[in-house]
Protein backbone atom coordinates (compact mmCIF):
# COMPACT_ATOMS: atom_id res chain seq x y z
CA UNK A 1 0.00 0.00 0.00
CA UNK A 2 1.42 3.43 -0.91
CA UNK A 3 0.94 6.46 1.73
CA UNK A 4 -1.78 8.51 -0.09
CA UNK A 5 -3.60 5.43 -1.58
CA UNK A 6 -7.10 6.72 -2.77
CA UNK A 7 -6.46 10.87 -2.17
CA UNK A 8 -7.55 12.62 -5.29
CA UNK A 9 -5.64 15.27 -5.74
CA UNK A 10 -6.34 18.41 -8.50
CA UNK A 11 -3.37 20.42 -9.41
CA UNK A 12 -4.50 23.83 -10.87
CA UNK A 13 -0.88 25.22 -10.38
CA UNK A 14 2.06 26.37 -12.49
CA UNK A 15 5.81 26.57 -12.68
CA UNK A 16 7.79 24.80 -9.94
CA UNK A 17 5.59 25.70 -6.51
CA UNK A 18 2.67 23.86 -6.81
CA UNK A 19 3.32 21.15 -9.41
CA UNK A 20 6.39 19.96 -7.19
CA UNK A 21 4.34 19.65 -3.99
CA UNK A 22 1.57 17.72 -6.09
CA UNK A 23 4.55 15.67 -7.98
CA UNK A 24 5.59 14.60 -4.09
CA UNK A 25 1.76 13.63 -3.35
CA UNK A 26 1.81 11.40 -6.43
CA UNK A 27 5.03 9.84 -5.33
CA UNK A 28 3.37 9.05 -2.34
CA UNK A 29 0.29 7.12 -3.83
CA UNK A 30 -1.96 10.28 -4.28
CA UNK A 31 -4.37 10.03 -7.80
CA UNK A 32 -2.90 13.45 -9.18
CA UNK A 33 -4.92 15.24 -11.94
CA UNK A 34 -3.49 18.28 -13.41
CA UNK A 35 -5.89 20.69 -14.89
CA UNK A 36 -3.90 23.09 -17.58
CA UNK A 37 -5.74 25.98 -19.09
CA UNK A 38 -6.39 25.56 -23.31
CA UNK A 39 -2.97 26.92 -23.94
CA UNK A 40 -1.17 24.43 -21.15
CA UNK A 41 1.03 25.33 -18.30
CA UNK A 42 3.33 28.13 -19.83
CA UNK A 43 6.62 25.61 -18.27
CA UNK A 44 5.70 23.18 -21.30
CA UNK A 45 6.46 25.61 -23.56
CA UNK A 46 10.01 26.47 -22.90
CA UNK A 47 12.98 25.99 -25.31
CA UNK A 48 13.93 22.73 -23.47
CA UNK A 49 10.76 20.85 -24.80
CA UNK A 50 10.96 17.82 -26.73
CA UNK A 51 9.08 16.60 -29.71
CA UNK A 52 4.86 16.46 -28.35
CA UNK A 53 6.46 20.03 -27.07
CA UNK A 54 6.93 19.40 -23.55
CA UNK A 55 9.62 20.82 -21.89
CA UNK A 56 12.72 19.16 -19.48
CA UNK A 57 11.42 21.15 -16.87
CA UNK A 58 7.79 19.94 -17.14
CA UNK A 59 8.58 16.75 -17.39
CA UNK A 60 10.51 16.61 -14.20
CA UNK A 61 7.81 17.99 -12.04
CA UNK A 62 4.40 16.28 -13.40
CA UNK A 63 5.71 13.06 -15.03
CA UNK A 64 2.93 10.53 -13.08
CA UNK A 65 0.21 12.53 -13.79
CA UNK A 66 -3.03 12.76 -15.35
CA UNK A 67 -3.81 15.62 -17.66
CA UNK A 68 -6.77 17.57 -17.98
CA UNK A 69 -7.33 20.07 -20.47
CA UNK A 70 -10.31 22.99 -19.01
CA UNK A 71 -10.97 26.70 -20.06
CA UNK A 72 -11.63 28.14 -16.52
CA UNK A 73 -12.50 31.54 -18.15
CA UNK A 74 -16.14 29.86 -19.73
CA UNK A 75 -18.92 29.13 -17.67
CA UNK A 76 -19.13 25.31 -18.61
CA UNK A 77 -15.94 25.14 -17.39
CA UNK A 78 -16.17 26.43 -13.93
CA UNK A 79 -19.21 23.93 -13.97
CA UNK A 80 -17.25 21.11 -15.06
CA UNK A 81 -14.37 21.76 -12.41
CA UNK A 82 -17.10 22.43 -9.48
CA UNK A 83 -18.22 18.57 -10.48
CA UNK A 84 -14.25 17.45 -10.05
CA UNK A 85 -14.24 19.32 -7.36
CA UNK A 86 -16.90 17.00 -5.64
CA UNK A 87 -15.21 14.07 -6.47
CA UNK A 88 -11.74 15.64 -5.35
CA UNK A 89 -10.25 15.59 -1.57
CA UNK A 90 -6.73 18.15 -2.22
CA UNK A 91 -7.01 21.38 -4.51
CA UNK A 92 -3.66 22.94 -5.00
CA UNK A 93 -3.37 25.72 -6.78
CA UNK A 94 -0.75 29.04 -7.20
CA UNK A 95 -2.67 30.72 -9.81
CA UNK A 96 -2.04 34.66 -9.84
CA UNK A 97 -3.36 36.18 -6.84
CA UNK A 98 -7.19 36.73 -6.97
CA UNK A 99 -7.43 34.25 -10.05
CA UNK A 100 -9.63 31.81 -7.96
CA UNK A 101 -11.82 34.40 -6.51
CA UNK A 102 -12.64 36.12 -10.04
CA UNK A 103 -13.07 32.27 -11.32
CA UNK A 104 -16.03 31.75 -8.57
CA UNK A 105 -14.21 29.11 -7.44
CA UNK A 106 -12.69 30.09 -4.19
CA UNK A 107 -12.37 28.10 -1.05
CA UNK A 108 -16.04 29.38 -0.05
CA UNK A 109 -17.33 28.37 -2.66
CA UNK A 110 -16.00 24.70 -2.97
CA UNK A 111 -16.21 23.80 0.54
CA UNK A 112 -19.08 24.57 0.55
CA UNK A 113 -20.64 21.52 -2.04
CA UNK A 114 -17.75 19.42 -0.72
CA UNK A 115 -17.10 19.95 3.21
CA UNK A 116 -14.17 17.50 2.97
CA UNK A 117 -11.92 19.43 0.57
CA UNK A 118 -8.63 20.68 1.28
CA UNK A 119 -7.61 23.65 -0.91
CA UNK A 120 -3.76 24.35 -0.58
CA UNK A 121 -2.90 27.80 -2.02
CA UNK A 122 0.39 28.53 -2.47
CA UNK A 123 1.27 32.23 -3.11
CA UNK A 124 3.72 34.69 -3.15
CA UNK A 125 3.11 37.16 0.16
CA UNK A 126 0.03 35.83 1.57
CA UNK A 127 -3.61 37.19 1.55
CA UNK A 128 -3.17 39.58 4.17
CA UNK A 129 -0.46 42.43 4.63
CA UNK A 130 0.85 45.40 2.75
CA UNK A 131 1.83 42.67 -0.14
CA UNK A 132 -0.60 40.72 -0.33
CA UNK A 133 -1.47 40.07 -3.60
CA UNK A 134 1.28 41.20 -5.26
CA UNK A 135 2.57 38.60 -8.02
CA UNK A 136 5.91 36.69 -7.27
CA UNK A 137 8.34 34.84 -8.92
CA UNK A 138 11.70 32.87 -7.28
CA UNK A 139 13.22 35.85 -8.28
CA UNK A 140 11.18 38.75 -6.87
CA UNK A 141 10.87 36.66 -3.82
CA UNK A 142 14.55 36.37 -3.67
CA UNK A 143 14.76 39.92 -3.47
CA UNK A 144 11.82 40.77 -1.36
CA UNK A 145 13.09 38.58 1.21
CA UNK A 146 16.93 39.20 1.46
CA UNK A 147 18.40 36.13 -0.15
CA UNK A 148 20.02 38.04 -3.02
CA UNK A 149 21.51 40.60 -0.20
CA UNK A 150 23.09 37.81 1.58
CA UNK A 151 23.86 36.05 -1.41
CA UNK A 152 27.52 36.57 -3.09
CA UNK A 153 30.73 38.49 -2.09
CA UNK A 154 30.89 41.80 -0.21
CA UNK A 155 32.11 43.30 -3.03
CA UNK A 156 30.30 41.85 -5.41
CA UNK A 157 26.24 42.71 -6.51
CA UNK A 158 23.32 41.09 -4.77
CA UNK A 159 23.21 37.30 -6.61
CA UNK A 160 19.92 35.31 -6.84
CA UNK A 161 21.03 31.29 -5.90
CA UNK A 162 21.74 28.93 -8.46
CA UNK A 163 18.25 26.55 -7.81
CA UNK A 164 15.10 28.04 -7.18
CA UNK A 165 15.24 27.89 -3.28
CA UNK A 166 12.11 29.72 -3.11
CA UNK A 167 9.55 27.67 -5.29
CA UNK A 168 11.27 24.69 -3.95
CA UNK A 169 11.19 25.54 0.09
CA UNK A 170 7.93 26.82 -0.58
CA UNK A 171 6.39 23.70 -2.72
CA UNK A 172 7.66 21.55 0.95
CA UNK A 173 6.37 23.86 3.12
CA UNK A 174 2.86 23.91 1.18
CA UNK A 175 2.91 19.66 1.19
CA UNK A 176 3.68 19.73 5.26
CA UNK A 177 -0.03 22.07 5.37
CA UNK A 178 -1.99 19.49 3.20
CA UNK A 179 -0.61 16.25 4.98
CA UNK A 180 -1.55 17.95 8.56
CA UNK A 181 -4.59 18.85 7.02
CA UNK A 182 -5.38 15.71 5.95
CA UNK A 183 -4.57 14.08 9.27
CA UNK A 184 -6.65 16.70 11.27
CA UNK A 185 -9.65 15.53 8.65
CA UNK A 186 -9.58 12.70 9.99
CA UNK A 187 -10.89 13.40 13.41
CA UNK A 188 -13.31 16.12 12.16
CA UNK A 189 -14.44 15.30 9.28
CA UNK A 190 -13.85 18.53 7.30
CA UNK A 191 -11.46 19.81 5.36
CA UNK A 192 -9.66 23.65 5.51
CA UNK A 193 -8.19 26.04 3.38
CA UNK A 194 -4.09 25.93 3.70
CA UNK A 195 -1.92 29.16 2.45
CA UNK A 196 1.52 29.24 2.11
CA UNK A 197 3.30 32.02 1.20
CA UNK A 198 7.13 31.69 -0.58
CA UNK A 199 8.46 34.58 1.99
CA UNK A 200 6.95 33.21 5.13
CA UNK A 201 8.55 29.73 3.74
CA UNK A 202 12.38 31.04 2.55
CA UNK A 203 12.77 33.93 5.42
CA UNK A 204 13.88 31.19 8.40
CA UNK A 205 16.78 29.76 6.17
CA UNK A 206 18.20 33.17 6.52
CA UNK A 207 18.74 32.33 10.83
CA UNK A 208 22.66 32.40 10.50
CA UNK A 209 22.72 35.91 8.52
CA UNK A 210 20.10 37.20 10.66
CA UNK A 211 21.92 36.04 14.06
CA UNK A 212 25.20 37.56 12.63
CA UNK A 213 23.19 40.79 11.56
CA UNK A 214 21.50 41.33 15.36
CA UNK A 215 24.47 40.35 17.21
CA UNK A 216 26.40 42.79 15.40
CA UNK A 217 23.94 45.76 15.69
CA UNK A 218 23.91 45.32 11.76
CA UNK A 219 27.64 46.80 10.92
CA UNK A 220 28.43 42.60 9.97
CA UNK A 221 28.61 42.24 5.94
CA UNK A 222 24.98 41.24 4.17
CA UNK A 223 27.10 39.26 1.98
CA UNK A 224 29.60 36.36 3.29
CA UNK A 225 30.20 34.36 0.03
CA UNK A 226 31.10 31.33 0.95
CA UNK A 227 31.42 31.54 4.76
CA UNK A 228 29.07 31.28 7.32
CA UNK A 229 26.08 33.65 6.68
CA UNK A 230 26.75 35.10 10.30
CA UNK A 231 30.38 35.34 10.26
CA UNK A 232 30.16 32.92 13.25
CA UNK A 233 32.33 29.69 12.33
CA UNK A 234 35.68 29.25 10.71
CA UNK A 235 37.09 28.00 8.94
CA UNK A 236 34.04 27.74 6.64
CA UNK A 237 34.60 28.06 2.85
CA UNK A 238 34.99 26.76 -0.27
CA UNK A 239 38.73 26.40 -0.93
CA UNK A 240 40.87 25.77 -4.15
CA UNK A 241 41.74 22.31 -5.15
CA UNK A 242 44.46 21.55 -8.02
CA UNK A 243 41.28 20.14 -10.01
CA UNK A 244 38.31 22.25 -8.50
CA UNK A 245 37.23 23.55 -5.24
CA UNK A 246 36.69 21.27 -1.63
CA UNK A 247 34.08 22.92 1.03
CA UNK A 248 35.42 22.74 4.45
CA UNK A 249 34.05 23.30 7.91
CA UNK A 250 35.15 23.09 11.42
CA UNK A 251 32.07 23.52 13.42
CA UNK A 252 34.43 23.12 17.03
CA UNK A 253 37.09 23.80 18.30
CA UNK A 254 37.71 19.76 18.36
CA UNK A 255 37.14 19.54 14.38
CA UNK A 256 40.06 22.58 14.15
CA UNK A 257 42.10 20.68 16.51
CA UNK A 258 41.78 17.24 14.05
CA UNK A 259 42.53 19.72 11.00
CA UNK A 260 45.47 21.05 12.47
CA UNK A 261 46.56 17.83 12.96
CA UNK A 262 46.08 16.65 9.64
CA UNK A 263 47.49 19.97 8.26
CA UNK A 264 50.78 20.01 10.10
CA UNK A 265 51.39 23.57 8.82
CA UNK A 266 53.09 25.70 11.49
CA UNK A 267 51.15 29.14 10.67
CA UNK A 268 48.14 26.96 11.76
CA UNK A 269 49.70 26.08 15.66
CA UNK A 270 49.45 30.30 16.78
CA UNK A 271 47.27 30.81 19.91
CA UNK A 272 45.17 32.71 17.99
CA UNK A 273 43.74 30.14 16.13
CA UNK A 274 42.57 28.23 19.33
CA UNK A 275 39.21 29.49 19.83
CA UNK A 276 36.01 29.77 17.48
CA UNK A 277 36.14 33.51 18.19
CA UNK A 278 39.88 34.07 17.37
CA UNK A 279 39.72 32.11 13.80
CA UNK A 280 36.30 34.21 13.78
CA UNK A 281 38.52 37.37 14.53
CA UNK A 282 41.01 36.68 12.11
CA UNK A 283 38.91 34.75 9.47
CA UNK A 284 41.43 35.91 6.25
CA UNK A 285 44.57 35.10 7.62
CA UNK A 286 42.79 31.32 8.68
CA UNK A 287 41.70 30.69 4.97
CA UNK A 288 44.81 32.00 3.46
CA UNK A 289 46.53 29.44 5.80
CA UNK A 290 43.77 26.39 4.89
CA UNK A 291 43.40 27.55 1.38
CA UNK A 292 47.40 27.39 0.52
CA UNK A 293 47.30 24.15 2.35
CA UNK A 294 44.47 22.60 -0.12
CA UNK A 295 45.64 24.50 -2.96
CA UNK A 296 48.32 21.60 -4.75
CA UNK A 297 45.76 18.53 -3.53
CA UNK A 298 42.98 16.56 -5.51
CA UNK A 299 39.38 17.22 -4.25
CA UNK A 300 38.18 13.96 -3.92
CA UNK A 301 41.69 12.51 -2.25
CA UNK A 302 41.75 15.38 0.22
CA UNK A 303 37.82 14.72 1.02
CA UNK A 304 38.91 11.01 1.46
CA UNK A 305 41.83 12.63 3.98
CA UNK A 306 39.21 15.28 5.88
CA UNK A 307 36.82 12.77 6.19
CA UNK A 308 38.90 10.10 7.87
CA UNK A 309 39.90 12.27 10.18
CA UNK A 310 35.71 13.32 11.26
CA UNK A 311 36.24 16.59 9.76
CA UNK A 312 32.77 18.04 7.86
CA UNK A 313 33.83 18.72 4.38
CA UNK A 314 32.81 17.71 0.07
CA UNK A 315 34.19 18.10 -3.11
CA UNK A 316 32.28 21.18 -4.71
CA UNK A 317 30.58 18.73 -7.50
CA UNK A 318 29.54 20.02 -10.99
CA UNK A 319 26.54 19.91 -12.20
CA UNK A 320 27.48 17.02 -14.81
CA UNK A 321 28.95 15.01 -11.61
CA UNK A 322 25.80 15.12 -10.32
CA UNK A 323 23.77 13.70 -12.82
CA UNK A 324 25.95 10.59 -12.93
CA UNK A 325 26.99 10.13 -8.99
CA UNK A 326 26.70 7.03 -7.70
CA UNK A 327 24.88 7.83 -4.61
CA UNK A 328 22.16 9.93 -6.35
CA UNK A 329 21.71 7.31 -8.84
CA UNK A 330 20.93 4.88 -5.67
CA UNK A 331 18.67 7.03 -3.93
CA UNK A 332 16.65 7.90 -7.44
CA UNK A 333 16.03 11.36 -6.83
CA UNK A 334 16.52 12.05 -10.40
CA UNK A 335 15.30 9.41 -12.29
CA UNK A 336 16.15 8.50 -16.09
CA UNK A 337 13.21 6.17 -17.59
CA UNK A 338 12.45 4.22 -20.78
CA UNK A 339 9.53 3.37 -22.03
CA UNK A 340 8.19 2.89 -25.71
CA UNK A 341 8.47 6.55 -26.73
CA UNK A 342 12.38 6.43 -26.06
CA UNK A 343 14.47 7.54 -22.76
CA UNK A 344 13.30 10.54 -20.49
CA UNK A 345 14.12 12.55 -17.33
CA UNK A 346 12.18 13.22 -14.18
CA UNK A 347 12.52 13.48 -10.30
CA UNK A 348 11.60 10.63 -7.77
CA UNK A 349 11.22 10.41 -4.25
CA UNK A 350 12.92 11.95 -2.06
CA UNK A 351 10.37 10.43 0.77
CA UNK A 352 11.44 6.88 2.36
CA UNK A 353 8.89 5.12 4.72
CA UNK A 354 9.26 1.72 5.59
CA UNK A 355 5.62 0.49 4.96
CA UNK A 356 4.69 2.32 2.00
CA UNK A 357 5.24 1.18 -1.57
CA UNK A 358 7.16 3.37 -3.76
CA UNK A 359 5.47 4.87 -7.00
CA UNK A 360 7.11 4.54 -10.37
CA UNK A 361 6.75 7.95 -12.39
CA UNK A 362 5.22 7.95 -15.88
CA UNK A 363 6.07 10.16 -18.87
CA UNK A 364 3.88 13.40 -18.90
CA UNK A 365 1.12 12.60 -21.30
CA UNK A 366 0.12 15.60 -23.77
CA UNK A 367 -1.84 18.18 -22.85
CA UNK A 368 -5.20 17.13 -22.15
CA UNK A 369 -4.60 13.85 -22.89
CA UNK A 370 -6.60 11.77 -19.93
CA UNK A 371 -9.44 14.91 -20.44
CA UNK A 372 -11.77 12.29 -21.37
CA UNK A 373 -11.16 9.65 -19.36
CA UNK A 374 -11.50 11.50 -16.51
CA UNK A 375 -14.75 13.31 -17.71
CA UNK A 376 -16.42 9.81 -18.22
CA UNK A 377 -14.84 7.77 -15.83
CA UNK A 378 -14.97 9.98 -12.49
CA UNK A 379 -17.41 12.04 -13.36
CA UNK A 380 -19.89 10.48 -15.42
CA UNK A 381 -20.06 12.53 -18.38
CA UNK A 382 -21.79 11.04 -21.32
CA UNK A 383 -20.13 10.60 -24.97
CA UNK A 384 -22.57 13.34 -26.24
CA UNK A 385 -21.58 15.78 -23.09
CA UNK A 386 -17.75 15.81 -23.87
CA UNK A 387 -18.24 15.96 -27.49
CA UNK A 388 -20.55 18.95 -26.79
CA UNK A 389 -17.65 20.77 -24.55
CA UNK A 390 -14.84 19.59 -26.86
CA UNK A 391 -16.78 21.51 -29.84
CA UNK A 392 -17.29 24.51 -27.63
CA UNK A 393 -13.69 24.61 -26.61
CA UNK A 394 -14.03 23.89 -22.80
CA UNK A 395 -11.94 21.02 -23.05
């Protein structure tokens, strides 16, 4: 038995937020069906997408589920959904803010013909405050919400991170709300309306910088680069290999001890160095010391070394390492599949439980493609009914 065997779930969402938290749900055993407007979810469409015009990035986040083509904007078609929606127990959706209210089809609404619905709307600010309502992207909440401050050298310009923290903190945040929500249904009867917002999700990964920031009456550096975000530990940084870069950390004074031992470099043995807050004090001479030290050894050797010795530390792998590293292959996070339209890409699990069957993803079907299937089959449509709304455009 999988964890979410027989949850319906309706994904009405876009992007990365809420088609990631759905793609975990159908992971976990959840019946996802993922409603696209006429034109599709604008993330099919990028310049990644393959021959039936799906892109990479669409097909890693909603590979396993069903699709469902339905013109919101028409009347017939907020009459259609308002049937799924009967038949449904999770709505998530991160439409543009107000979208579902202008629709008729807001959690009032709903809830109201099917008590036991749990909408999950995942937004960018919230539906209360001075922002609420204004749109949001990864980026804009990167910037709303200090991560491109604190991301990038002092001297350098405010940097957005590489992966789409945001969306992606956000999307497990949103998941955490349905599954409680879900659980509390269960003594009540009832379902509930669950909001995330991406700031309220990405703001406490920022507890180092802020820390740093309040204990130093805000004179410490917004941007650390690659040490600690408050300036509090060290050494802690990325340091130059002869064939890349090796991340190092010594969160005690017993981890420095073992890497001064392992380093045997004189410069490293002054007094100085003997306490968190004199390597904090003098953080540049410590990584010019560890740096020169690292500087004529292979990555993966010298993580070998560090790690022998209990000392925190990786190899700074590349992207292309990644993709083909043993230990990610294992765990299936990122999954390559065949099936009889060739080889693609998408994301597993990243969930283990011990009594729950795991979920093999599917290629994304076209857009629209289980439409009718779902019309007939869970909803009870006739032949003549879809025909009707397929002629009219609704589906």
């Amino acid at each position: 038995m999988t964890a979410l065997a027989g949850v319906r779930v309706v994904d009405l969402g876009q992007f990365y937020f809420a088609p990631y938290c759905t793609m975990l749900m159908a992971r976990l055993g959840a019946e996802v069906i993922k409603v696209e407007a006429p034109a599709g979810d604008p993330y099919r469409r990028l310049p990644t997408a393959d021959e039936e015009g799906a892109s990479v990035q669409f097909h890693l986040l909603n590979s396993g589920k069903r699709m469902m083509r339905l013109d919101l904007k028409s009347e017939e078609g907020k009459a259609v959904f308002r049937d799924l929606m009967k038949e449904t127990d999770v709505l998530v959706q991160n439409l543009s803010p107000g979208a579902m209210e202008r629709f008729g089809l807001d959690f009032e609404t709903l809830h109201a013909e099917n008590p036991r619905l749990i909408m999950a709307s995942g937004t960018g600010f919230g539906s209360f405050g001075p922002l609420a309502g204004t749109p949001a992207m990864d980026l804009t909440v990167q910037a709303r919400s200090a991560i491109m401050s604190t991301t990038g050298f002092d001297e350098g310009p405010p940097l957005r991170t590489g992966p789409s923290v945001v969306d992606f903190m956000g999307s497990a945040h949103l998941l955490s709300g349905v599954l409680a929500a879900l659980y509390q249904r269960e003594h009540t009867g009832l379902g509930q309306h669950v909001e995330v917002s991406l700031q309220d999700a990405i703001i406490p990964s920022l507890a180092s910088n802020i820390a740093g920031y309040v204990h130093s009456g805000g004179t410490m550096p917004e941007r650390t680069g690659n040490r600690n975000g408050g300036l509090a530990v060290s050494p802690y940084n990325a340091y130059k290999t002869k064939d890349g870069w090796i991340a190092l950390i010594c969160p005690t004074d017993a981890h420095w001890k073992r890497l001064r031992d392992v380093m045997n470099e004189p410069a490293a043995e002054e007094t100085r160095f003997d306490t968190m807050a004199g390597r904090c004090g003098d953080m540049d001479d410590l990584d010019a010391i560890v740096g020169a030290w690292t500087a004529d050894k292979l990555k993966d050797e010298l993580s070998a070394q560090l790690a022998e010795a209990q000392i925190p530390n990786a190899p700074v792998v590349t992207l292309g390492e990644l993709l083909v590293d043993p230990h990610v292959e294992e765990h299936g996070v990122v999954r390559w599949l065949d099936d009889d339209k060739g080889r693609f890409i998408t994301f597993g699990n990243p969930i283990f439980m011990s009594q729950s069957a795991t979920v093999e993803p599917t290629r994304v079907g076209p857009l629209g493609s289980d439409t009718d299937d779902i019309l007939s089959g869970e909803l009870g449509y006739s032949t003549g009914d879809i025909e009707r709304l397929r002629r009219s455009g609704v589906v």
